[in-house]
Protein backbone atom coordinates (compact mmCIF):
# COMPACT_ATOMS: atom_id res chain seq x y z
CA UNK A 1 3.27 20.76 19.84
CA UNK A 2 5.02 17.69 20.44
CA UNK A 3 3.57 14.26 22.08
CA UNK A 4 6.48 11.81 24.12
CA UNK A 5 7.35 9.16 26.47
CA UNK A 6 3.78 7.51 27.39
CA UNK A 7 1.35 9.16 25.44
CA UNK A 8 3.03 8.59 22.28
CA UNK A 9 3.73 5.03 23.11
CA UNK A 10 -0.18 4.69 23.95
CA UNK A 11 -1.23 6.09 20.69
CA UNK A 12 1.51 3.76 18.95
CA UNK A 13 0.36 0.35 20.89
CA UNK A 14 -3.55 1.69 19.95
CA UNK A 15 -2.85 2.19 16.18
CA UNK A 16 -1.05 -0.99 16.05
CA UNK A 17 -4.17 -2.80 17.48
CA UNK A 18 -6.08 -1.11 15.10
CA UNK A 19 -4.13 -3.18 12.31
CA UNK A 20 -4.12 -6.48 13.79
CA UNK A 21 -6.84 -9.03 12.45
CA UNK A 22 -7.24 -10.67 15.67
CA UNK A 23 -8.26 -7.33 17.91
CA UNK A 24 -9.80 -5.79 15.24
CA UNK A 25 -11.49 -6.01 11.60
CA UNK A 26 -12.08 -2.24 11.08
CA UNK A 27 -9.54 -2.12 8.62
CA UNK A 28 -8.76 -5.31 6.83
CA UNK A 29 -5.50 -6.41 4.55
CA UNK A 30 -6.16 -5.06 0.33
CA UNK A 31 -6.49 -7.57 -2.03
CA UNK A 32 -2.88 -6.63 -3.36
CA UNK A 33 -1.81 -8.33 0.71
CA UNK A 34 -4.06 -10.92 0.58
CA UNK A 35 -2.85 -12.04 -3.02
CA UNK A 36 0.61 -11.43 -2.39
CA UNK A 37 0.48 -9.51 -6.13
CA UNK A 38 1.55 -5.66 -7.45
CA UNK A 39 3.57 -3.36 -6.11
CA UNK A 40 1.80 -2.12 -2.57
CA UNK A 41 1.09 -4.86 -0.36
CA UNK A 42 1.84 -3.79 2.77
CA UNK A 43 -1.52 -1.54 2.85
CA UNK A 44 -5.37 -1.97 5.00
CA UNK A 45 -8.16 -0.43 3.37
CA UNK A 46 -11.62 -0.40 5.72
CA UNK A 47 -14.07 -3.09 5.84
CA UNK A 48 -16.72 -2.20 3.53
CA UNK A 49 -19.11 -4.28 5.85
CA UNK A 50 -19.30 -1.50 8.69
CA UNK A 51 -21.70 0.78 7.73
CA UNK A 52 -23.49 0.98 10.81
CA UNK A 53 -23.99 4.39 12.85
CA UNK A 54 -21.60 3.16 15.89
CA UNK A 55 -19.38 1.51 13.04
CA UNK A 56 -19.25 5.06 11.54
CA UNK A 57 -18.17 6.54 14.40
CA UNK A 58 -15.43 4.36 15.12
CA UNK A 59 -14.19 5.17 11.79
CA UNK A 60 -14.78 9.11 12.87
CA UNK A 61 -12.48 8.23 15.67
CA UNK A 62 -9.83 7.03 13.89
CA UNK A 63 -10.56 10.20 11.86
CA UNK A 64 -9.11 11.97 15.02
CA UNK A 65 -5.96 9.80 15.90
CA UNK A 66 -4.77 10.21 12.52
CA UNK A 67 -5.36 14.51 13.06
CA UNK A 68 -3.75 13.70 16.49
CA UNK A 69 -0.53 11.95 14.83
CA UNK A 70 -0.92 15.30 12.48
CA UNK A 71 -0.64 17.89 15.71
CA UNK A 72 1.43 16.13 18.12
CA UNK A 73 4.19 14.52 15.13
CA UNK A 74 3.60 10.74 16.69
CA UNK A 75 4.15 9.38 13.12
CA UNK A 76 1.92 6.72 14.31
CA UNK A 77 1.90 3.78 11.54
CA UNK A 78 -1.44 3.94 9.41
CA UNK A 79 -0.79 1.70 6.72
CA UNK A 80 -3.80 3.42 4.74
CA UNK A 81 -3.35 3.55 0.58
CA UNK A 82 -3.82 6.87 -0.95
CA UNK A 83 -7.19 6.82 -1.15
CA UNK A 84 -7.38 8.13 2.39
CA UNK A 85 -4.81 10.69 1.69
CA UNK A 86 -6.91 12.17 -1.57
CA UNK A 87 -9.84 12.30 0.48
CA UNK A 88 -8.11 14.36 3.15
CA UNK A 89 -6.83 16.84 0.73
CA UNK A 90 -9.42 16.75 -1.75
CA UNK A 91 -7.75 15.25 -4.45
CA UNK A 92 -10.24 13.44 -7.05
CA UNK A 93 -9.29 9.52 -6.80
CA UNK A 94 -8.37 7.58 -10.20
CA UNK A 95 -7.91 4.22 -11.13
CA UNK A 96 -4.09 4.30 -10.02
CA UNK A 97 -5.44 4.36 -6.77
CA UNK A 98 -7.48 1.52 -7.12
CA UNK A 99 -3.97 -0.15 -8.78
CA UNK A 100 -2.35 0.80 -5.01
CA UNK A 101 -4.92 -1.91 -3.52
CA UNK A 102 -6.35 -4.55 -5.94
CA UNK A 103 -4.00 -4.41 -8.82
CA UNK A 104 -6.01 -7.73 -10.25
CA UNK A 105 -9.06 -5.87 -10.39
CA UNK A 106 -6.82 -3.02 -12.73
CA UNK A 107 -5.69 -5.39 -14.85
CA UNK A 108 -9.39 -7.07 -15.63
CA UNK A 109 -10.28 -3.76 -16.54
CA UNK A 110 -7.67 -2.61 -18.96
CA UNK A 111 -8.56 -6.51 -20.46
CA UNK A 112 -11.71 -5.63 -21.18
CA UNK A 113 -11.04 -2.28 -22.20
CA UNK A 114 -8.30 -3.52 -24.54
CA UNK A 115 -9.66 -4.13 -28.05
CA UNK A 116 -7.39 -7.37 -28.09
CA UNK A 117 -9.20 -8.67 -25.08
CA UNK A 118 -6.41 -10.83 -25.32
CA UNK A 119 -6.39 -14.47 -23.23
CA UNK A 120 -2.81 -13.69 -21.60
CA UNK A 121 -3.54 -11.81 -18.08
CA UNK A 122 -0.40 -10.42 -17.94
CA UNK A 123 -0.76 -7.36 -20.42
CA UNK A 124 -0.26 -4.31 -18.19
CA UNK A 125 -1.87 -0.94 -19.24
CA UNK A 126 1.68 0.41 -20.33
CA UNK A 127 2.30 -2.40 -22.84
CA UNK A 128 -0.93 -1.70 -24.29
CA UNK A 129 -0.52 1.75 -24.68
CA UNK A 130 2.65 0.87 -26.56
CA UNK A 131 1.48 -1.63 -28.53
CA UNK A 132 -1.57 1.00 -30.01
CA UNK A 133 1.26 3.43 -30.58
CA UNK A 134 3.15 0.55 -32.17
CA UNK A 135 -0.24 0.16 -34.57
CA UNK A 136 -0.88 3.35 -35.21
CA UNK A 137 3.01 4.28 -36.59
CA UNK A 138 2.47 0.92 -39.16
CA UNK A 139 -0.47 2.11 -39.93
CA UNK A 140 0.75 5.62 -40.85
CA UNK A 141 3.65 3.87 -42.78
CA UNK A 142 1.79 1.39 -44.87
CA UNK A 143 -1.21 4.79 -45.63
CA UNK A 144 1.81 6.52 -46.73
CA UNK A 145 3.43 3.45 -48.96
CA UNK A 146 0.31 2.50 -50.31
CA UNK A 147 -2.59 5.04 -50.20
CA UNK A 148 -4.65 2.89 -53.00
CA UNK A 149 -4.90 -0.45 -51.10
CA UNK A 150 -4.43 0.73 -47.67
CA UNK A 151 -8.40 1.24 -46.94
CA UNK A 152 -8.82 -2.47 -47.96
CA UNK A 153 -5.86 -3.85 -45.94
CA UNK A 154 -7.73 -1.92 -43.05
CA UNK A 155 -10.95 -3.39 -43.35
CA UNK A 156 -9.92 -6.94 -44.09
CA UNK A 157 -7.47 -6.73 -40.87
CA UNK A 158 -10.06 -5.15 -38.86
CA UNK A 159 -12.90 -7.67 -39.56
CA UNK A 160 -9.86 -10.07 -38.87
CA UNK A 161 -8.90 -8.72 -35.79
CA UNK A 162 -12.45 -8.37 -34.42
CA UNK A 163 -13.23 -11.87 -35.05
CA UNK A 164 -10.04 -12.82 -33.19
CA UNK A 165 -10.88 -10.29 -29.96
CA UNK A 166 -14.57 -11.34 -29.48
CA UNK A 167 -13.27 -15.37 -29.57
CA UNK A 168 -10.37 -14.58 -27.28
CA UNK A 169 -12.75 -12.38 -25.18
CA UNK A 170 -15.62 -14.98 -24.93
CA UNK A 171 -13.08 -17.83 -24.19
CA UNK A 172 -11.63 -15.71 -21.15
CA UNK A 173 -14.99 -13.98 -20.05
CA UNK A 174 -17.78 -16.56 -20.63
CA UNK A 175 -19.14 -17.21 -16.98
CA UNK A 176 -17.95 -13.67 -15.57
CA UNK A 177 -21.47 -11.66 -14.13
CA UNK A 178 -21.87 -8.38 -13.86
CA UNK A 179 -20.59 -8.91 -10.05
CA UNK A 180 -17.26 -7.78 -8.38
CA UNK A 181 -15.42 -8.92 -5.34
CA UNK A 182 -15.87 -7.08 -1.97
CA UNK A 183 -12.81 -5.96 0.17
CA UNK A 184 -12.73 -8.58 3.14
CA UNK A 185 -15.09 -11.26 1.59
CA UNK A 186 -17.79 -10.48 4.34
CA UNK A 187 -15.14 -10.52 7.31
CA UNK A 188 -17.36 -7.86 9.08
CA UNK A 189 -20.56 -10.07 9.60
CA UNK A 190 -22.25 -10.29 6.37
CA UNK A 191 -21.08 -13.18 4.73
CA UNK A 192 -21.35 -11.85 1.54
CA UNK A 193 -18.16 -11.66 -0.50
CA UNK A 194 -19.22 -10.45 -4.12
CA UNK A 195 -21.51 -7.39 -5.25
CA UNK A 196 -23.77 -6.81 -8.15
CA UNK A 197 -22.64 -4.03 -10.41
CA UNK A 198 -26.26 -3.67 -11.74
CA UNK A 199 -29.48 -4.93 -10.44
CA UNK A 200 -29.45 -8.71 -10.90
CA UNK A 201 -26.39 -8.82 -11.93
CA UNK A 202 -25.48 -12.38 -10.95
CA UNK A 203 -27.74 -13.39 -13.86
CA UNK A 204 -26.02 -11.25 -16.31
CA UNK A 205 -23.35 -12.51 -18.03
CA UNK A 206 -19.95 -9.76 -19.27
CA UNK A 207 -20.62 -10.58 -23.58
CA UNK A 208 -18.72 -8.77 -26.05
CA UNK A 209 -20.59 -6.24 -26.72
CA UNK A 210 -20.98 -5.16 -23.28
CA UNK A 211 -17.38 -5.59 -22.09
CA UNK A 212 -17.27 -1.82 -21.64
CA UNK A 213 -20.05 -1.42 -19.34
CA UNK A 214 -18.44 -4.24 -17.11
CA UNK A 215 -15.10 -2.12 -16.81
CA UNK A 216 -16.77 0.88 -16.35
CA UNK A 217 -18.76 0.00 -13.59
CA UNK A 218 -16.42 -2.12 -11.94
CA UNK A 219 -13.70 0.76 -11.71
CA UNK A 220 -16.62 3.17 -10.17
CA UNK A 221 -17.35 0.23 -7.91
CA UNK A 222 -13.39 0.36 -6.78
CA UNK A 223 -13.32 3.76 -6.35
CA UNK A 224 -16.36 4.39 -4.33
CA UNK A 225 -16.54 1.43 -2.37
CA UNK A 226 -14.90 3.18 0.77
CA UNK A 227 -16.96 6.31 0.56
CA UNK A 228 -19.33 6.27 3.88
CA UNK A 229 -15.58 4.88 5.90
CA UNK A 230 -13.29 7.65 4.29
CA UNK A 231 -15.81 10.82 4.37
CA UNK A 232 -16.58 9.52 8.13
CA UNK A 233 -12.56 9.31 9.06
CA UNK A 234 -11.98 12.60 7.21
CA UNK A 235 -14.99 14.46 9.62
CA UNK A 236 -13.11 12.74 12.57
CA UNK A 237 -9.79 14.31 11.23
CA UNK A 238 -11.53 17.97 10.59
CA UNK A 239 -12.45 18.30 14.70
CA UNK A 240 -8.58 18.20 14.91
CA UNK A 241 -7.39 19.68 11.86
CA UNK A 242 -9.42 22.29 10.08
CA UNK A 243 -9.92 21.18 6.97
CA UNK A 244 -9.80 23.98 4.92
CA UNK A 245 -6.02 23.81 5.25
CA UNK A 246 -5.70 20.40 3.71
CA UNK A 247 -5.83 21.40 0.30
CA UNK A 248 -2.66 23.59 0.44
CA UNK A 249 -0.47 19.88 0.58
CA UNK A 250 -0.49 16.98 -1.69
CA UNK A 251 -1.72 13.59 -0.55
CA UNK A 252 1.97 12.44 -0.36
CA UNK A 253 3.00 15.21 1.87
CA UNK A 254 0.07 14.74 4.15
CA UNK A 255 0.68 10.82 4.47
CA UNK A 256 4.11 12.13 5.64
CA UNK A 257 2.79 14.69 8.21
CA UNK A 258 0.46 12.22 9.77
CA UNK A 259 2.95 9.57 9.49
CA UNK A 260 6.16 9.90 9.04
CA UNK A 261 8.58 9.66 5.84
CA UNK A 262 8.27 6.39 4.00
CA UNK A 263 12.62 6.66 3.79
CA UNK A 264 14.99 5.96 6.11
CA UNK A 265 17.35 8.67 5.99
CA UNK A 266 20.54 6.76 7.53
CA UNK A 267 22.05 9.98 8.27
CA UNK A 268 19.45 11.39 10.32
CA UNK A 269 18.86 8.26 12.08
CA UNK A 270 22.98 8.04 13.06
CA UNK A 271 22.49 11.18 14.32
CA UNK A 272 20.07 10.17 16.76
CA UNK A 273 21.27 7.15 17.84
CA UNK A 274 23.58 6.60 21.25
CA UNK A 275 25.51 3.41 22.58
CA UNK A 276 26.31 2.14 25.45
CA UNK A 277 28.90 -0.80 25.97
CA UNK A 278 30.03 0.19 22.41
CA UNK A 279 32.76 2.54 22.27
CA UNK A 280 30.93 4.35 19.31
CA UNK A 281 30.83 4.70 15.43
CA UNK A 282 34.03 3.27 15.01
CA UNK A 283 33.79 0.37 17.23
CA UNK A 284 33.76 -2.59 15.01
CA UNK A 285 30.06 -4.08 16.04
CA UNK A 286 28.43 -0.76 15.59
CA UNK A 287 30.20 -0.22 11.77
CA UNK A 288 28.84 -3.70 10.57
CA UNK A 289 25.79 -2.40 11.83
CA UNK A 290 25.79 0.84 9.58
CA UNK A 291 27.35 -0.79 6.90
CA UNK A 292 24.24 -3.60 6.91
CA UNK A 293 22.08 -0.48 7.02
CA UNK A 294 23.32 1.06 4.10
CA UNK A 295 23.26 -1.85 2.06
CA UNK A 296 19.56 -2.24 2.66
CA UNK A 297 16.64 -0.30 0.67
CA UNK A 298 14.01 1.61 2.58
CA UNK A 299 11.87 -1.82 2.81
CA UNK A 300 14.64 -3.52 4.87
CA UNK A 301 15.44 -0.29 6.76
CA UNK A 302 12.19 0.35 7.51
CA UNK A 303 11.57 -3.57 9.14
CA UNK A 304 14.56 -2.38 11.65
CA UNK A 305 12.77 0.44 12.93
CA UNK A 306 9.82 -1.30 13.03
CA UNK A 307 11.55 -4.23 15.34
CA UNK A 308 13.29 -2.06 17.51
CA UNK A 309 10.52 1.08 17.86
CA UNK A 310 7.30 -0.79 16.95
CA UNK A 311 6.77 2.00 14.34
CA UNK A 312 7.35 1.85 9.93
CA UNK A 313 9.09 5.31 10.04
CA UNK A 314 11.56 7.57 11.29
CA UNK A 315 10.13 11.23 13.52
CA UNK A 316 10.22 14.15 11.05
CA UNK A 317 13.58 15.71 11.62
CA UNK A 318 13.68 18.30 14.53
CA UNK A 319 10.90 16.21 16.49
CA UNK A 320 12.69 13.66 17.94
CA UNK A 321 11.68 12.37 21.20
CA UNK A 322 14.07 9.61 21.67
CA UNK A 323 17.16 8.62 20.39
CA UNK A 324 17.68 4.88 19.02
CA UNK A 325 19.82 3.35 21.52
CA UNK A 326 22.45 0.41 20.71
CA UNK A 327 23.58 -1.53 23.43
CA UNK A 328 26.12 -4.42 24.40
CA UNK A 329 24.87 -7.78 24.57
CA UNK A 330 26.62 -10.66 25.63
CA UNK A 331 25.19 -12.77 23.22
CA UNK A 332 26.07 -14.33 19.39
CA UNK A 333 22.82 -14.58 17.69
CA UNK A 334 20.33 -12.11 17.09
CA UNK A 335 19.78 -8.40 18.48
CA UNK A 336 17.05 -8.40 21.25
CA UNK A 337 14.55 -5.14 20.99
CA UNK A 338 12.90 -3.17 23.90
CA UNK A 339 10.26 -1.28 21.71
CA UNK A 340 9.08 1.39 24.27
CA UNK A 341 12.08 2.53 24.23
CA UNK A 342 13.42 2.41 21.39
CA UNK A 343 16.72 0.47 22.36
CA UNK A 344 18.60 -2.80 20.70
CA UNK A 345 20.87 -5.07 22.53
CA UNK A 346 23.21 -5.49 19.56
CA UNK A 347 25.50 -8.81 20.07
CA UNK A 348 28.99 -8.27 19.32
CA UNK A 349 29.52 -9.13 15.58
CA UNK A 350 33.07 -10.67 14.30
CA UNK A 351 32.61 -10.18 10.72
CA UNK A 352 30.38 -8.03 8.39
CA UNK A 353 29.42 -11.12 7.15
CA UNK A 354 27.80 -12.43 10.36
CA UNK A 355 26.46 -9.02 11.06
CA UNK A 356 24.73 -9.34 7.74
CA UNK A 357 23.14 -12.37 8.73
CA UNK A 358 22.07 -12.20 11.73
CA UNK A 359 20.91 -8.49 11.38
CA UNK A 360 18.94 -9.86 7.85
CA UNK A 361 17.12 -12.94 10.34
CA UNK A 362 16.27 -9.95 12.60
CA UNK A 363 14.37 -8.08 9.78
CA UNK A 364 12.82 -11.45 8.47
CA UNK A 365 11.36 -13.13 11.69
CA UNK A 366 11.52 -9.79 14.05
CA UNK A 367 11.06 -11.95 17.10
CA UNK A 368 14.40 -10.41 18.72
CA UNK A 369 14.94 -14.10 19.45
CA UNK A 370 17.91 -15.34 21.34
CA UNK A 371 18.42 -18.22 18.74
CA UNK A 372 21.99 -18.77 18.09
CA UNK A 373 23.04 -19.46 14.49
């Protein structure tokens, strides 16, 4: 079952809409967009406001565009984290996922779950993991050097170190309540951009002693904070596709079926592709083009198709609809896109070098401007 020409490009221009701020808040930008900070920011995770019945069925509905995208191969371009994946499949959701979307929010709680609780924000799980395994091989070494004095040396450093961790700890964490930040600040209505993690909890202050508590209920606050939006869009996606068939992928394999693969394979995409005005592959223009291309990454790739199709991702292979079309265009600046249909008027390029940057403006402004450089 395959969905083209009109259809697909409504579905496309409707899930687009659905990710623009100034149609709709539905879905608003993570923390790890609005921060500019980890390695995902490119992802929308749903306003936590809308928990009305007619907000829960819009989320239902968008349940059944993503099991449309699923049946009909759109790839349409949900730029959902993988929380919404896991739920679709079943998978339980851990605090990587929560990493995917607010990786701030990760690193206050492996802070406070470090024993350090050191004042530097910048220790990532990873280097604390090593830095235990680093303690633990000393401390095998000096038990094994010294077996008489080692059980003192451990105590004294221990009272040492624990003195250390609860100043650090209260120096970083004195005014911090029992309250964590809400996806969207109160964009949908409410005004309210923080949440108690425990009744009264703006009155309670994070101590020492309690430093575990704050972690633990701030990661189940992460992880749960979508639950009404995600159980309502996976119903919506069950009328379309029966659910007890989502377990049989993994969450990365059914973000791919619903939209697409995150690569650009530059093969398959050549393969698809026709010209016109261009005498082909081994016209000049058109192998500055493909050498540009395969100089990128998958980021930069993936901005093309996204200026010249309106869409993050290539079709699966064997469902192509339309080809990518490169045309002449009597022009030196920048290509010029016509996004329902998939077709670039590519000016003719000199030198790789002026390929490279005008094709690299392209990908940063995506305007298809005319401006001449």
């Amino acid at each position: 079952m395959d969905a083209g020409g009109p259809y697909r490009e409504c579905l496309t221009e409707v899930c687009t809409d659905l990710f623009n701020p100034e149609i709709l808040d539905l879905f608003v930008r993570s923390p790890n967009t609005m921060d500019e900070r980890g390695q995902t920011r490119d992802r929308y995770v749903p306003n936590p406001d809308y928990t009305s019945p007619n907000s829960i069925k819009m989320y239902e509905f968008v349940g059944v565009w993503m099991g449309l995208s699923f049946r009909t191969k759109s790839n349409l371009p949900f730029q959902l984290p993988s929380m919404v994946w896991k739920t679709l499949v079943g998978e339980r959701l851990t605090i990587d996922d929560i990493e995917e979307i607010d990786d701030e929010t990760v690193e206050r709680i492996h802070s406070m779950r470090e024993k350090g609780s050191s004042s530097s924000s910048s220790s990532s799980g990873v280097e604390m993991k090593k830095k235990k395994k680093s303690m633990s091989t000393k401390t095998t070494n000096s038990a094994t050097t010294d077996t008489n004095n080692s059980d003192d040396v451990t105590v004294g450093e221990t009272k040492g170190q624990d003195a250390t961790s609860r100043t650090a700890f209260e120096e970083r964490w004195k005014n911090q309540p029992f309250q964590a930040k809400r996806s969207g600040g109160g964009s949908g209505g409410s005004g309210v951009s923080v949440v108690d993690l425990l009744p009264g909890g703006a009155d309670i202050l994070v101590t020492y002693e309690r430093r575990f508590e704050y972690a633990d209920l701030l990661e189940n606050y992460r992880l749960h904070e979508f639950d009404q939006q995600l159980a309502a869009m996976r119903r919506g996606f069950g009328t379309i596709v029966p659910l007890r068939l989502m377990p049989l992928f993994t969450w990365q394999e059914a973000e791919v079926l619903v939209c697409g693969s995150p690569e650009i394979d530059l093969d398959e995409l050549k393969r698809n592709t026709a010209y016109q005005g261009y005498s082909g592959e081994d016209d000049p223009t058109i192998r500055y083009f493909w050498t540009v291309m395969k100089e990128w990454g998958h980021k930069e790739r993936s901005k093309f198709i996204q200026f010249a199709w309106g869409r993050q991702r290539l079709p699966r292979p064997g469902t192509w609809s339309r080809r990518m079309l490169l045309s002449y265009r009597a022009s030196e600046g920048m290509p010029v896109a016509h996004t329902c249909f998939f077709h670039v008027e590519l000016p003719k390029y000199t030198s790789l070098e002026q390929a490279r940057k005008m094709l690299g403006l392209t990908i940063k402004y995506g305007l298809g401007s005319m401006l001449i450089v």
